[in-house]
Protein backbone atom coordinates (compact mmCIF):
# COMPACT_ATOMS: atom_id res chain seq x y z
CA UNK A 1 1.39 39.00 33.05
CA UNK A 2 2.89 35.33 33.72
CA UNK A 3 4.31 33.09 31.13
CA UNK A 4 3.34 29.95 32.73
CA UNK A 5 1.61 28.38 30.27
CA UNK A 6 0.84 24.33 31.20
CA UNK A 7 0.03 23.13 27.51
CA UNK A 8 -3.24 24.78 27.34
CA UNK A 9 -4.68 22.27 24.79
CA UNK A 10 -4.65 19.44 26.95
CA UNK A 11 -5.32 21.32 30.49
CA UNK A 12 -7.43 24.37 29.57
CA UNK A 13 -8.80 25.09 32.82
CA UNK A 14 -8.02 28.42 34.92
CA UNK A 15 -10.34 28.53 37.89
CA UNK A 16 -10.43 32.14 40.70
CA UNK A 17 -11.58 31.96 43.74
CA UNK A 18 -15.07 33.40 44.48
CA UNK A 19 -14.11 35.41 46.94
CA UNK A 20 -10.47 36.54 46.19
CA UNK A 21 -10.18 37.47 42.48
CA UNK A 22 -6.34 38.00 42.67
CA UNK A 23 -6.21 34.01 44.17
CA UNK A 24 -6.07 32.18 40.42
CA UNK A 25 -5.27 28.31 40.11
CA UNK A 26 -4.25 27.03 36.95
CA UNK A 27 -4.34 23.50 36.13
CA UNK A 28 -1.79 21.63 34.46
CA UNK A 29 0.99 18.73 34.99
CA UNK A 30 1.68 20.78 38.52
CA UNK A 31 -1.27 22.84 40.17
CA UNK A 32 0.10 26.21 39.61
CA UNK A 33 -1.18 29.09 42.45
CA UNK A 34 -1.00 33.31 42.15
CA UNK A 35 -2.11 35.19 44.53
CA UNK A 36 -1.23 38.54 42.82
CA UNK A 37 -3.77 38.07 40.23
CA UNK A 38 -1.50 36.02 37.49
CA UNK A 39 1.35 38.13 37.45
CA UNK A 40 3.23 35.24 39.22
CA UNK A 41 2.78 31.81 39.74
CA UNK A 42 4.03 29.10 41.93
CA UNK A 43 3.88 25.78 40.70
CA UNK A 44 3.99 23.66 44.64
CA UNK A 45 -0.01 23.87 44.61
CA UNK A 46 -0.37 19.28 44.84
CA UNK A 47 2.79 18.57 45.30
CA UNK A 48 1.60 15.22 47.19
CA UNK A 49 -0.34 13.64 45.06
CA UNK A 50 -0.42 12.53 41.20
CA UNK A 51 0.26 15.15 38.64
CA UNK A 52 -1.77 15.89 35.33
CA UNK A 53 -4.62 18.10 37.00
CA UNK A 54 -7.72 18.32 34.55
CA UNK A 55 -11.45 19.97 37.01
CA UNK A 56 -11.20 21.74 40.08
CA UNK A 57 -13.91 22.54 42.37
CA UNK A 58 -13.44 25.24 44.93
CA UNK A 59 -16.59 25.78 47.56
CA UNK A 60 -18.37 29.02 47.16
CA UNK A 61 -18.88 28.66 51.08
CA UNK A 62 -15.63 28.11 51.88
CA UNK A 63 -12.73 28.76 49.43
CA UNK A 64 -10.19 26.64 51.31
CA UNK A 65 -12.31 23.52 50.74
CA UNK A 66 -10.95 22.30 47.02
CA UNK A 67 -11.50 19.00 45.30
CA UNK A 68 -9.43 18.04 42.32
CA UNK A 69 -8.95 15.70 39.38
CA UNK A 70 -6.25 14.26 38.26
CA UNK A 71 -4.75 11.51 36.51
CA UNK A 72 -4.64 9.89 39.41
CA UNK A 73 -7.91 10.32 40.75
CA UNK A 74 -10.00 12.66 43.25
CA UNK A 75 -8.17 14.48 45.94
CA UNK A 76 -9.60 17.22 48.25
CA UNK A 77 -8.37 20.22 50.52
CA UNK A 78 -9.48 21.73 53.41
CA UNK A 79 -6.72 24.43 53.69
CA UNK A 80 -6.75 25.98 50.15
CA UNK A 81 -4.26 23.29 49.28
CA UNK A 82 -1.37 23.24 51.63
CA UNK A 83 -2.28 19.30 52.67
CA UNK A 84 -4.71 17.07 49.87
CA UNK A 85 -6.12 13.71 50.93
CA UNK A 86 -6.13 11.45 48.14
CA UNK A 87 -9.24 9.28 47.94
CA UNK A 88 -8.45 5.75 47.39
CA UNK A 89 -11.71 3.99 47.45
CA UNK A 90 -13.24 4.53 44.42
CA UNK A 91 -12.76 2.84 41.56
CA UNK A 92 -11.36 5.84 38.66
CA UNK A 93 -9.13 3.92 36.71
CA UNK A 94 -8.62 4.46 32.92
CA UNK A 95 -8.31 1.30 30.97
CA UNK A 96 -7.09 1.85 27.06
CA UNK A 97 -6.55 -2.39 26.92
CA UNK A 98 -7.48 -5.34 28.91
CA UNK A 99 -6.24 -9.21 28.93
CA UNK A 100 -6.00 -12.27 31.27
CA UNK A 101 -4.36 -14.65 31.82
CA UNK A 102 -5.67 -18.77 31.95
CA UNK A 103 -4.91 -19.34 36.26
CA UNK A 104 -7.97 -20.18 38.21
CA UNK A 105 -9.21 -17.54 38.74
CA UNK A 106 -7.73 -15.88 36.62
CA UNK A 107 -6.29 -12.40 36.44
CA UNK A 108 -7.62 -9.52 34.83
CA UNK A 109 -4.71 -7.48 33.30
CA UNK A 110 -4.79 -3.45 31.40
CA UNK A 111 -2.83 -0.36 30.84
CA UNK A 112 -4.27 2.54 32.74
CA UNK A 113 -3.87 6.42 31.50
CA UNK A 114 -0.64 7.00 32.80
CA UNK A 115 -1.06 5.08 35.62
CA UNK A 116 1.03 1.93 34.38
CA UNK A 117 0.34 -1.42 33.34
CA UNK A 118 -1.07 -3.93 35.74
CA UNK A 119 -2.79 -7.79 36.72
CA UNK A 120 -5.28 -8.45 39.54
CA UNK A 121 -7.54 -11.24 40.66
CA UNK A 122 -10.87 -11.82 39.20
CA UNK A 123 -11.53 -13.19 42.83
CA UNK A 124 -9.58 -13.90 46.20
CA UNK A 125 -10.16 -16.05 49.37
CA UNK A 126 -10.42 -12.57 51.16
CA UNK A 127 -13.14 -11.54 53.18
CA UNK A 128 -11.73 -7.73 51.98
CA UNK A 129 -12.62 -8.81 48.41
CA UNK A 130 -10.34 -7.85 45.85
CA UNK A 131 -7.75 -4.93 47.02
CA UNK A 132 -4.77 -2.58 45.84
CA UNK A 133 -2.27 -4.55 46.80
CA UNK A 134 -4.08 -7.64 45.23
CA UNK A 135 -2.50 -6.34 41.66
CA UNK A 136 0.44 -6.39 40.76
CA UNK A 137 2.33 -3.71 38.42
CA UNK A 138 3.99 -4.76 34.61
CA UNK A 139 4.57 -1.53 33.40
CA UNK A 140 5.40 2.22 33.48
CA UNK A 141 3.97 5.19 32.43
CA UNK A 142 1.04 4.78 30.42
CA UNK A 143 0.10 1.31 30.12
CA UNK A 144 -1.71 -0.12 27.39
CA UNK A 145 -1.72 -3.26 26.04
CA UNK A 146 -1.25 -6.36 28.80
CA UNK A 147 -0.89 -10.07 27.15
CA UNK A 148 -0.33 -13.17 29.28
CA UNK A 149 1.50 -16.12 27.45
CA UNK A 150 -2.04 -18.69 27.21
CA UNK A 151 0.81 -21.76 27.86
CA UNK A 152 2.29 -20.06 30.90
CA UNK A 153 0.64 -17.75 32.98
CA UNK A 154 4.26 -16.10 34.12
CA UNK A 155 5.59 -14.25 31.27
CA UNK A 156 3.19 -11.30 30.76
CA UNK A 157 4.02 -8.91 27.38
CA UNK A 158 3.18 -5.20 28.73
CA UNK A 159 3.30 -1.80 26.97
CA UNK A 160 3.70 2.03 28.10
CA UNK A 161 3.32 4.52 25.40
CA UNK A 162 4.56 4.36 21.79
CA UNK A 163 5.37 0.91 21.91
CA UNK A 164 7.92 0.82 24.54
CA UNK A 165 7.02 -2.92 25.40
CA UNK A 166 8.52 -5.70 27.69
CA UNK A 167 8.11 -9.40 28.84
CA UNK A 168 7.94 -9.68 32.21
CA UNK A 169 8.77 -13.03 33.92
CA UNK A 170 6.49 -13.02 37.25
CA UNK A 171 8.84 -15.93 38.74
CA UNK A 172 11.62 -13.97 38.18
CA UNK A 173 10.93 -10.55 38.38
CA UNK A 174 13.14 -9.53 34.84
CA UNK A 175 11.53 -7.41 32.92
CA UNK A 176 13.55 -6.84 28.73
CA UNK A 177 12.81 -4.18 27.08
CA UNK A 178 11.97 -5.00 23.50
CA UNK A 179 10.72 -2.16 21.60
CA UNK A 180 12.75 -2.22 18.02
CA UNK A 181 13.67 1.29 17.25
CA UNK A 182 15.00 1.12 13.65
CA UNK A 183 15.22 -1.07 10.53
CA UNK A 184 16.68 -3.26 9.05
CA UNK A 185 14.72 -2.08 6.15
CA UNK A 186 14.46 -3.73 2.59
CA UNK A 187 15.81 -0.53 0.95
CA UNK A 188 18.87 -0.96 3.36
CA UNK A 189 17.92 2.71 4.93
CA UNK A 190 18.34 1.65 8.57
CA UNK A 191 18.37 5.21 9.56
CA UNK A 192 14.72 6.46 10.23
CA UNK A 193 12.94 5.27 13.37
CA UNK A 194 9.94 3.69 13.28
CA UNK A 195 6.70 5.74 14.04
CA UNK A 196 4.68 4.04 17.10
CA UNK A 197 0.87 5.42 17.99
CA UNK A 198 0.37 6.31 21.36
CA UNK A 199 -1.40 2.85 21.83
CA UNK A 200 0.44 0.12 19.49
CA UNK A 201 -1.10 -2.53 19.03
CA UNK A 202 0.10 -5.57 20.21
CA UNK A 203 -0.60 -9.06 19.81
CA UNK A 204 0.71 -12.95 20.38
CA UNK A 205 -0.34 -15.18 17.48
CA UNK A 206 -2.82 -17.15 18.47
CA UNK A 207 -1.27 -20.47 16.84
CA UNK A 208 2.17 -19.77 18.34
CA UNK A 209 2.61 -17.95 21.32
CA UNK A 210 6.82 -17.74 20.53
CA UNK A 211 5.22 -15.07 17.69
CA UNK A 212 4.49 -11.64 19.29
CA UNK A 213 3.18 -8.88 16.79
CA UNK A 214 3.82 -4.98 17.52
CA UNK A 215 2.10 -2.38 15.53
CA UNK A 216 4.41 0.44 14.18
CA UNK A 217 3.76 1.84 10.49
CA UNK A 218 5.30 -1.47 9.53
CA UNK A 219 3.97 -4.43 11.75
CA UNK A 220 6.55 -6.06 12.75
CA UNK A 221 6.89 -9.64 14.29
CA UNK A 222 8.95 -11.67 16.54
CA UNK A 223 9.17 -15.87 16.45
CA UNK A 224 11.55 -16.03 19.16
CA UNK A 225 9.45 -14.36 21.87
CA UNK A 226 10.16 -10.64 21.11
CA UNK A 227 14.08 -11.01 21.46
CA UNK A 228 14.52 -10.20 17.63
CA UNK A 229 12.40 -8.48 15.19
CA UNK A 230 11.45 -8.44 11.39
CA UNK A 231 9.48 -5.92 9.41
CA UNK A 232 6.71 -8.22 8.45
CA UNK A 233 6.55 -7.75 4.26
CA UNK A 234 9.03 -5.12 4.26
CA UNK A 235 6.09 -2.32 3.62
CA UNK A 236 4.95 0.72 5.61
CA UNK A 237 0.98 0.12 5.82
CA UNK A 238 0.58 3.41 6.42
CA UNK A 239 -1.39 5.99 3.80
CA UNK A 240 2.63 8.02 4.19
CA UNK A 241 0.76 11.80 4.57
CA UNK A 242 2.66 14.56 5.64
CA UNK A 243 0.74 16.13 8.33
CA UNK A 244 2.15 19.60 7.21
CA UNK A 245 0.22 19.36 4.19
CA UNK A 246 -2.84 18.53 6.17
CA UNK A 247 -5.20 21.71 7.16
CA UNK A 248 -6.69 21.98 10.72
CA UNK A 249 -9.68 24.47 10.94
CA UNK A 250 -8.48 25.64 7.68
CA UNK A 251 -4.74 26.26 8.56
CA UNK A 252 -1.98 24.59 7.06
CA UNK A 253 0.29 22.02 9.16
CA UNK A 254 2.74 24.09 7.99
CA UNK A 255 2.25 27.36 9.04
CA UNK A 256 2.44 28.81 12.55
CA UNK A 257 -0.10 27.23 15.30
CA UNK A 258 -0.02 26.82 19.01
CA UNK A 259 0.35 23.28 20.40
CA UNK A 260 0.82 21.81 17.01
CA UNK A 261 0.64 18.08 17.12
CA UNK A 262 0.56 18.54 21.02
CA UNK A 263 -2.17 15.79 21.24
CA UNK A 264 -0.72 13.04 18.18
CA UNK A 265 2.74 12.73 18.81
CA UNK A 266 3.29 10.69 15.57
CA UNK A 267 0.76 10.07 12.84
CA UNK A 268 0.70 7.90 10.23
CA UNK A 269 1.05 3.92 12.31
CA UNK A 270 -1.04 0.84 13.31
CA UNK A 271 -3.54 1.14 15.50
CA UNK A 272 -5.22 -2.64 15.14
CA UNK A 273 -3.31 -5.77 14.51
CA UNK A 274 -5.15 -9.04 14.08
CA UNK A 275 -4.42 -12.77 13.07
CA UNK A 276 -7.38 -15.01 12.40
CA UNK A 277 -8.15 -17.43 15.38
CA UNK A 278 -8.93 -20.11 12.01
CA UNK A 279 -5.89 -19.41 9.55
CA UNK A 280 -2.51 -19.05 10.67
CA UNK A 281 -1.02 -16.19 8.88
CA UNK A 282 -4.52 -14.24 7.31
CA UNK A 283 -3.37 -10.95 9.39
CA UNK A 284 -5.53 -7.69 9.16
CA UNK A 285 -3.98 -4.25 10.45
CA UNK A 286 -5.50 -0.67 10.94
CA UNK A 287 -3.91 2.56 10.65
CA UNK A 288 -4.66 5.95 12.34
CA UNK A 289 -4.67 7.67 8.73
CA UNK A 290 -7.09 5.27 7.66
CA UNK A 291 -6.32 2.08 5.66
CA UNK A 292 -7.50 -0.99 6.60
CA UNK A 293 -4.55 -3.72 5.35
CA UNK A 294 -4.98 -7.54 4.56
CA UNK A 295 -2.91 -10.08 3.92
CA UNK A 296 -3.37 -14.15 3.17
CA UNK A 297 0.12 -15.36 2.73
CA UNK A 298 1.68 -14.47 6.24
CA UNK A 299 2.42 -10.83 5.14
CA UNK A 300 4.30 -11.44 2.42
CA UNK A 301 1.65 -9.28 0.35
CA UNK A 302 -0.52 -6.70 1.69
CA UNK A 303 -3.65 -5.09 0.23
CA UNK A 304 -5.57 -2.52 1.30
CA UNK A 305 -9.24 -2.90 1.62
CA UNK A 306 -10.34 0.57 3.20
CA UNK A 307 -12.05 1.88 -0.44
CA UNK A 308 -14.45 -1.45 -0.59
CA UNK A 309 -16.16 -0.08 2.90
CA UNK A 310 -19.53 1.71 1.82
CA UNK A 311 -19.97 5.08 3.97
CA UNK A 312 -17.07 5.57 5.67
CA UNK A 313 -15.31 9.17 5.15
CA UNK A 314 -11.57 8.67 4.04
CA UNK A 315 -8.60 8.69 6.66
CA UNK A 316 -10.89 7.27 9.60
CA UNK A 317 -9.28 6.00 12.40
CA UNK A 318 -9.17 2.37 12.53
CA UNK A 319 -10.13 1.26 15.87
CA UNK A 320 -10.57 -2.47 15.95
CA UNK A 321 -10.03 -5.33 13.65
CA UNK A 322 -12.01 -8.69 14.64
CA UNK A 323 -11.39 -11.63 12.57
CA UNK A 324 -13.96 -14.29 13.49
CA UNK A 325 -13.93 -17.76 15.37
CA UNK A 326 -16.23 -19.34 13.27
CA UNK A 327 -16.19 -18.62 9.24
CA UNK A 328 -12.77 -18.00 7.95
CA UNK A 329 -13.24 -15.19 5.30
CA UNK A 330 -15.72 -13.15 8.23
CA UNK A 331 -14.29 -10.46 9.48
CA UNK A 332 -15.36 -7.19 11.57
CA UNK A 333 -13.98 -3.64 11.43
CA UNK A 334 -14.78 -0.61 13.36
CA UNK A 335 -13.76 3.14 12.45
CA UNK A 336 -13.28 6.58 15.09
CA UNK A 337 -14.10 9.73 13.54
CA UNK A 338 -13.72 11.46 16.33
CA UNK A 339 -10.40 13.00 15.48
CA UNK A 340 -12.16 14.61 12.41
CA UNK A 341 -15.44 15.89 13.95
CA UNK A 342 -17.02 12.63 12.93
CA UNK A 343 -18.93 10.67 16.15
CA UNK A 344 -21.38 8.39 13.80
CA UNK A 345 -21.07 5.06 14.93
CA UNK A 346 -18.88 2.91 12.12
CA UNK A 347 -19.25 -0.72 12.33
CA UNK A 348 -18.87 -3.42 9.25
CA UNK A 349 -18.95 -6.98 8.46
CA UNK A 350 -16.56 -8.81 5.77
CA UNK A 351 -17.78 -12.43 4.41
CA UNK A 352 -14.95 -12.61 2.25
CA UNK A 353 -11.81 -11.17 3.44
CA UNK A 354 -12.45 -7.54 3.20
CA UNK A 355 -13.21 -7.42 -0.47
CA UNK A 356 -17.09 -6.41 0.45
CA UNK A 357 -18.40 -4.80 3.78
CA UNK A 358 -22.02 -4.28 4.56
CA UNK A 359 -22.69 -1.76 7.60
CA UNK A 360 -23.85 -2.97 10.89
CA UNK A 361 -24.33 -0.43 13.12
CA UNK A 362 -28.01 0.11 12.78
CA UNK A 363 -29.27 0.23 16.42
CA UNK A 364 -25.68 1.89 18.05
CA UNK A 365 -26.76 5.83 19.00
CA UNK A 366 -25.93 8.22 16.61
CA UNK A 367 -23.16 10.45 18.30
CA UNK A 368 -20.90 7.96 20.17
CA UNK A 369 -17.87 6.57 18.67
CA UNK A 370 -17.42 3.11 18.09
CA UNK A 371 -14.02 1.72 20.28
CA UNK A 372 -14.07 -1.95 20.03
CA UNK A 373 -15.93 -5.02 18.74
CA UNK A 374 -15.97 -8.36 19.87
CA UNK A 375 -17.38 -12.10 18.68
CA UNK A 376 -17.89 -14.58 20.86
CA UNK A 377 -15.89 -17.59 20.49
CA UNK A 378 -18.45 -20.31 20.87
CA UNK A 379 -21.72 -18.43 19.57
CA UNK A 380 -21.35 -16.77 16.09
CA UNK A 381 -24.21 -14.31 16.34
CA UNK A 382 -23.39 -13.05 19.51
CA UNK A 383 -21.20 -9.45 19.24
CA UNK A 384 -20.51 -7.18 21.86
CA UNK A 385 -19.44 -3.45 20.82
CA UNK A 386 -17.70 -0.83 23.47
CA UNK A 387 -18.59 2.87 22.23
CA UNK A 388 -18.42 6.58 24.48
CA UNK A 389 -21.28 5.64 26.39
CA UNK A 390 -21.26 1.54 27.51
CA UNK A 391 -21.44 -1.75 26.01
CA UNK A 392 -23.60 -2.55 23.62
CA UNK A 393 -24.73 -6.72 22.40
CA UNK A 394 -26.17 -8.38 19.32
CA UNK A 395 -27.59 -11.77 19.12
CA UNK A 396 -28.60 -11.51 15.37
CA UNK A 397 -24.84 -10.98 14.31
CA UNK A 398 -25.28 -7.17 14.15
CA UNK A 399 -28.84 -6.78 12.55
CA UNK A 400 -29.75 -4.93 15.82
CA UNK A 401 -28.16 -3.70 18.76
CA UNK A 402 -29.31 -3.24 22.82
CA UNK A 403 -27.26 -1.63 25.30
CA UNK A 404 -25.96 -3.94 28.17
CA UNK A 405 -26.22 -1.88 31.35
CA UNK A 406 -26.55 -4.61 34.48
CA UNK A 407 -24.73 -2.04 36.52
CA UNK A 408 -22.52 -0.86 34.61
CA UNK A 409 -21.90 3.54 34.91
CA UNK A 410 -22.68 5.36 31.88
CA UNK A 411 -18.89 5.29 31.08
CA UNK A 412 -16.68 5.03 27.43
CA UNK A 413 -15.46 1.47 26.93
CA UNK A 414 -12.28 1.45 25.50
CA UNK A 415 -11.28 -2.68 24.82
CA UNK A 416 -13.35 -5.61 25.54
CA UNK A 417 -12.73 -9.39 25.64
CA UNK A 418 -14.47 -12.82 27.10
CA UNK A 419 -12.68 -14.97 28.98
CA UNK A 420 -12.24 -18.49 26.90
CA UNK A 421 -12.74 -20.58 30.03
CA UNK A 422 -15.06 -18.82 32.18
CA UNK A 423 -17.16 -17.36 29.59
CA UNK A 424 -17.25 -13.82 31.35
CA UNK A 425 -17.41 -10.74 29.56
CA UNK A 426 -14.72 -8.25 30.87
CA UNK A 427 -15.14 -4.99 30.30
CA UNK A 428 -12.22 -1.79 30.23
CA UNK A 429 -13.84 1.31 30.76
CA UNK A 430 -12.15 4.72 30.54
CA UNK A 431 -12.60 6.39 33.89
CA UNK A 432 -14.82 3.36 36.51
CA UNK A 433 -11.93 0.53 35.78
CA UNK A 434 -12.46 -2.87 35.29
CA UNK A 435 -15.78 -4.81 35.31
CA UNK A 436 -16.58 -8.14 34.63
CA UNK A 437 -19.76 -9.78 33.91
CA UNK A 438 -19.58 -13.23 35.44
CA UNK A 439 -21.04 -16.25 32.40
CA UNK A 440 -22.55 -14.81 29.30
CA UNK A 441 -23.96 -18.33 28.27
CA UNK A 442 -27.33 -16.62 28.73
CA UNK A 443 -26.68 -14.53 26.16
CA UNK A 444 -25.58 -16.97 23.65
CA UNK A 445 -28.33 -18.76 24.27
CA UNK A 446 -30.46 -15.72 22.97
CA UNK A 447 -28.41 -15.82 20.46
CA UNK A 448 -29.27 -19.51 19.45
CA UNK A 449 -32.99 -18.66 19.62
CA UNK A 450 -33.78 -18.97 22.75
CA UNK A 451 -36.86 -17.15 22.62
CA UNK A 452 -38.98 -19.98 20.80
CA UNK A 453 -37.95 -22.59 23.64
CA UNK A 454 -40.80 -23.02 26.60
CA UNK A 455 -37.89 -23.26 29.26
CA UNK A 456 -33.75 -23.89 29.56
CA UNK A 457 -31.87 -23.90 32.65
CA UNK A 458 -28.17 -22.64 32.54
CA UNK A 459 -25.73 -24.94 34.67
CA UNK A 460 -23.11 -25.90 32.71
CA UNK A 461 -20.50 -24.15 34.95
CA UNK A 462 -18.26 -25.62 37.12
CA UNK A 463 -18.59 -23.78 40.66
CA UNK A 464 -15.07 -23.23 42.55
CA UNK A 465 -15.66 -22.95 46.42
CA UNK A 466 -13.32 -21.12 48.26
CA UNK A 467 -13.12 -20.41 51.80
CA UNK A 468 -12.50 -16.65 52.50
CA UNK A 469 -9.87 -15.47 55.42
CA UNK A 470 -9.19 -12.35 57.40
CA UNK A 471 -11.24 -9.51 59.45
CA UNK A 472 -13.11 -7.23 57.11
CA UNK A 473 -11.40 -3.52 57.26
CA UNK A 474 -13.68 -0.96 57.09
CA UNK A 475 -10.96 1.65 56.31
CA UNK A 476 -11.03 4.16 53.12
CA UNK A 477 -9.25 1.02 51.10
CA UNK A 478 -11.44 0.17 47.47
CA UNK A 479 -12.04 -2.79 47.80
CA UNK A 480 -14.14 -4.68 44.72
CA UNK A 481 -16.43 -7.33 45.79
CA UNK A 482 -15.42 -10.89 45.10
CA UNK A 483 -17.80 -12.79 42.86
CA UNK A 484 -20.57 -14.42 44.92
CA UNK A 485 -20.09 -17.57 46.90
CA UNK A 486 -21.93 -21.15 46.23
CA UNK A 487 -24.10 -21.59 43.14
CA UNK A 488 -26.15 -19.59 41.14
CA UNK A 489 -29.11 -21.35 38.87
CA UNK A 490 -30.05 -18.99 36.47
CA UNK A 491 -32.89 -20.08 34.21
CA UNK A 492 -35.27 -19.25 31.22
CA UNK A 493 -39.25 -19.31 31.44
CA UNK A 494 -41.15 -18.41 28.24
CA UNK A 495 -44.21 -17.99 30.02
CA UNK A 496 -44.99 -17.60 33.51
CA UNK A 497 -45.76 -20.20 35.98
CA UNK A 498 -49.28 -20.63 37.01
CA UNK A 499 -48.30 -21.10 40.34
CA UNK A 500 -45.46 -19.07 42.51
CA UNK A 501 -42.13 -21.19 42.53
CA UNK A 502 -40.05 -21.22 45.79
């Protein structure tokens, strides 16, 4: 039989065709073919079009006709894949992060599953709407967290995987690479690298934008813009496990498995870094192995937290930390379990800066994951929370929870944020892109008590109107609609009008 083995843990899927058994496609980085039933493969099966191949379809009516998933999207075959058209007008993408920047309008910005880093327009003058060539690319690889400088929309902080990070100057085009690799260390051992998660956090300080955080198992910080770097307390926030000594379905890290660590490439880092909005220098950070770190004197001491949570099974994954906007000492944490069989939803409140947690996920569905939390900056009791499934909002500050569909796909939700100026609520799924929905003041009024009020109308928005340009093209282009023209009175009845309103 063939060796070709594409990292089965991550691929997994071997697919014959129904009506030749010796045709067998195996899907991995390249589309490997046989046609001499696996005892050789070639590996030229989508040579075209993005790699990382995860479903394939073939048609039971007609073999040649093949549609495939990648990393980069659909593509489809109607010659048992000698030619693939890649379908570019639907919207795939997989956001890990999301930012903006503070233009009008104002850019929505992400790392996509290896599909780079990149900013686009919340709205154009187009008649097309928004379009490809609308964004514009900030990083390679697989892009994950996308910061704008809030003083100066033209220096955008972007990040592939395991922390490689730059600043990018738009007016410019220079990109520096900034990622520090090494020490210096307090114990003077300036030899061991620093261990980066596949998705380090990183963060400007919301008092100074100069002061750029990045998440390694020491968070380290930069005052000069991310030209040099210091260990921030000189400690490794990490739990310090050797995976070898951990057991995976029973087995020993140590002794013999396939794909070993093929899915973590480093364990033991930050995975959420956070500096309240109210107290320059309270910092909170999250680790992958669990600990949940706070400090109150700019980092020069740490402690960690993680034991004071009630319910929550050790070594959870640490997904977000949310200090709040409104009482200093508040603070919100939620935990992944996923990693260790564990979907319950984890989600917790601090009054009193981490040293007691009550549980506030009552409401969430039982088996989804919990991947972000958010408070609103203007209305305390407002949260939103991304999970496996959607978005999910609160207007009692977590007693109860309601999904938020308004057209959104039944899609995971991997970051979420709300747009200081424009109020919106934008939204990074994992697999249907980018989404905003336009003005949540509706939703903070709820959050006020609406409810008991016989009426409110919401206007408080300033309406930009914009005259659109070009021919529509009806080509296979996405294109995402622009927000809707003129403007929009949205208001609140309690009860229903005894006669019909026009």
């Amino acid at each position: 039989m063939s060796d070709t083995n594409p990292r089965p843990m991550y691929y997994s899927q071997v697919r014959i065709d129904p009506s030749n058994p010796d045709r067998i496609y195996v899907l991995g980085t390249q589309l490997s073919i046989s046609d001499d039933g696996g005892r050789t493969f070639r590996n030229d099966g989508a040579v075209q079009i993005h790699v990382d191949h995860h479903q394939l379809w073939i048609n039971p009516e007609d073999p040649d006709h093949l549609i495939l998933g990648s990393d980069g999207g659909v593509a489809a075959s109607w010659d048992g894949a000698a030619h693939w058209r890649m379908f570019d007008n639907i919207a795939l993408g997989q956001f890990y992060t999301i930012g903006y920047d503070m233009r009008t309008p104002y850019a929505v910005c992400g790392g996509l599953q290896d599909n780079d880093a990149w900013c686009g327009p919340s709205n154009t003058r187009s008649f097309h709407g928004i379009r490809h060539q609308d964004w514009y690319e900030t990083a390679y690889g697989d892009g994950f967290f996308t910061i704008v400088d809030p003083t100066d929309s033209t220096i955008v902080y972007s990040e592939s995987q395991g922390g490689n990070m730059n600043r990018y100057d738009l007016t410019t085009g220079e990109k520096i690479p900034m990622r520090p690799i090494v020490g210096p260390r307090a114990d003077g051992d300036t030899t061991k690298a620093y261990r980066y998660n596949w998705n380090s956090p990183l963060l400007l300080s919301p008092h100074d934008p100069a002061t750029v955080y990045l998440g390694a198992n020491y968070l380290l910080r930069s005052r000069d813009y991310g030209m040099s770097w210091e260990e921030v307390g000189g400690l490794d926030l990490t739990k310090q496990i050797d995976r070898e000594e951990l057991e995976i379905m029973g087995v020993p890290g140590s002794e013999p498995q396939m794909s070993l660590n093929d899915g973590i490439a480093t364990y033991g880092n930050l995975t959420s870094v956070a500096e309240s909005p109210l107290a320059p220098g309270l910092i909170y950070a999250g680790t992958d192995d669990g600990n949940l770190q706070v400090s109150r004197d700019d980092g020069e001491t740490w402690e960690n937290v993680v034991d004071r949570i009630p319910g929550l099974p050790e070594r959870t994954y640490v997904s977000r930390v949310e200090p709040s906007h409104h009482v200093e000492g508040r603070v919100y944490a939620t935990f992944d379990g996923h990693r260790n069989g564990d979907y319950a939803p984890y989600a917790y409140v601090s009054e009193d800066y981490g040293q007691s947690w009550r549980a506030i996920a009552d409401g969430l569905p039982d088996l989804w994951s919990v991947n972000v939390i958010v408070e609103h900056h203007r209305a305390p009791n407002l949260l939103f929370i991304g999970n496996e499934v959607g978005v999910f909002v609160s207007v009692d500050r977590g007693e109860s929870w309601v999904q938020l569909k308004n057209n959104l796909p039944t899609v995971p939700v991997d970051d979420l944020l709300v747009h200081p100026r424009e109020n919106d609520l934008i939204v990074g799924t994992h697999g249907r892109s980018a989404w905003i929905l336009a003005d949540v003041a509706p939703l903070e009024a709820l959050s006020e008590g609406m409810l008991a009020e016989a009426g409110r109308v919401f206007g408080d928005r300033s309406i930009m109107w914009t005259e659109k340009g070009d021919w529509p093209f009806y080509g296979a282009t996405y294109s995402a609609p622009n927000p809707p023209r003129g403007a929009r009175i949205r208001y609140y009845l309690r009860d229903a009008p005894a006669e019909h309103m026009t």
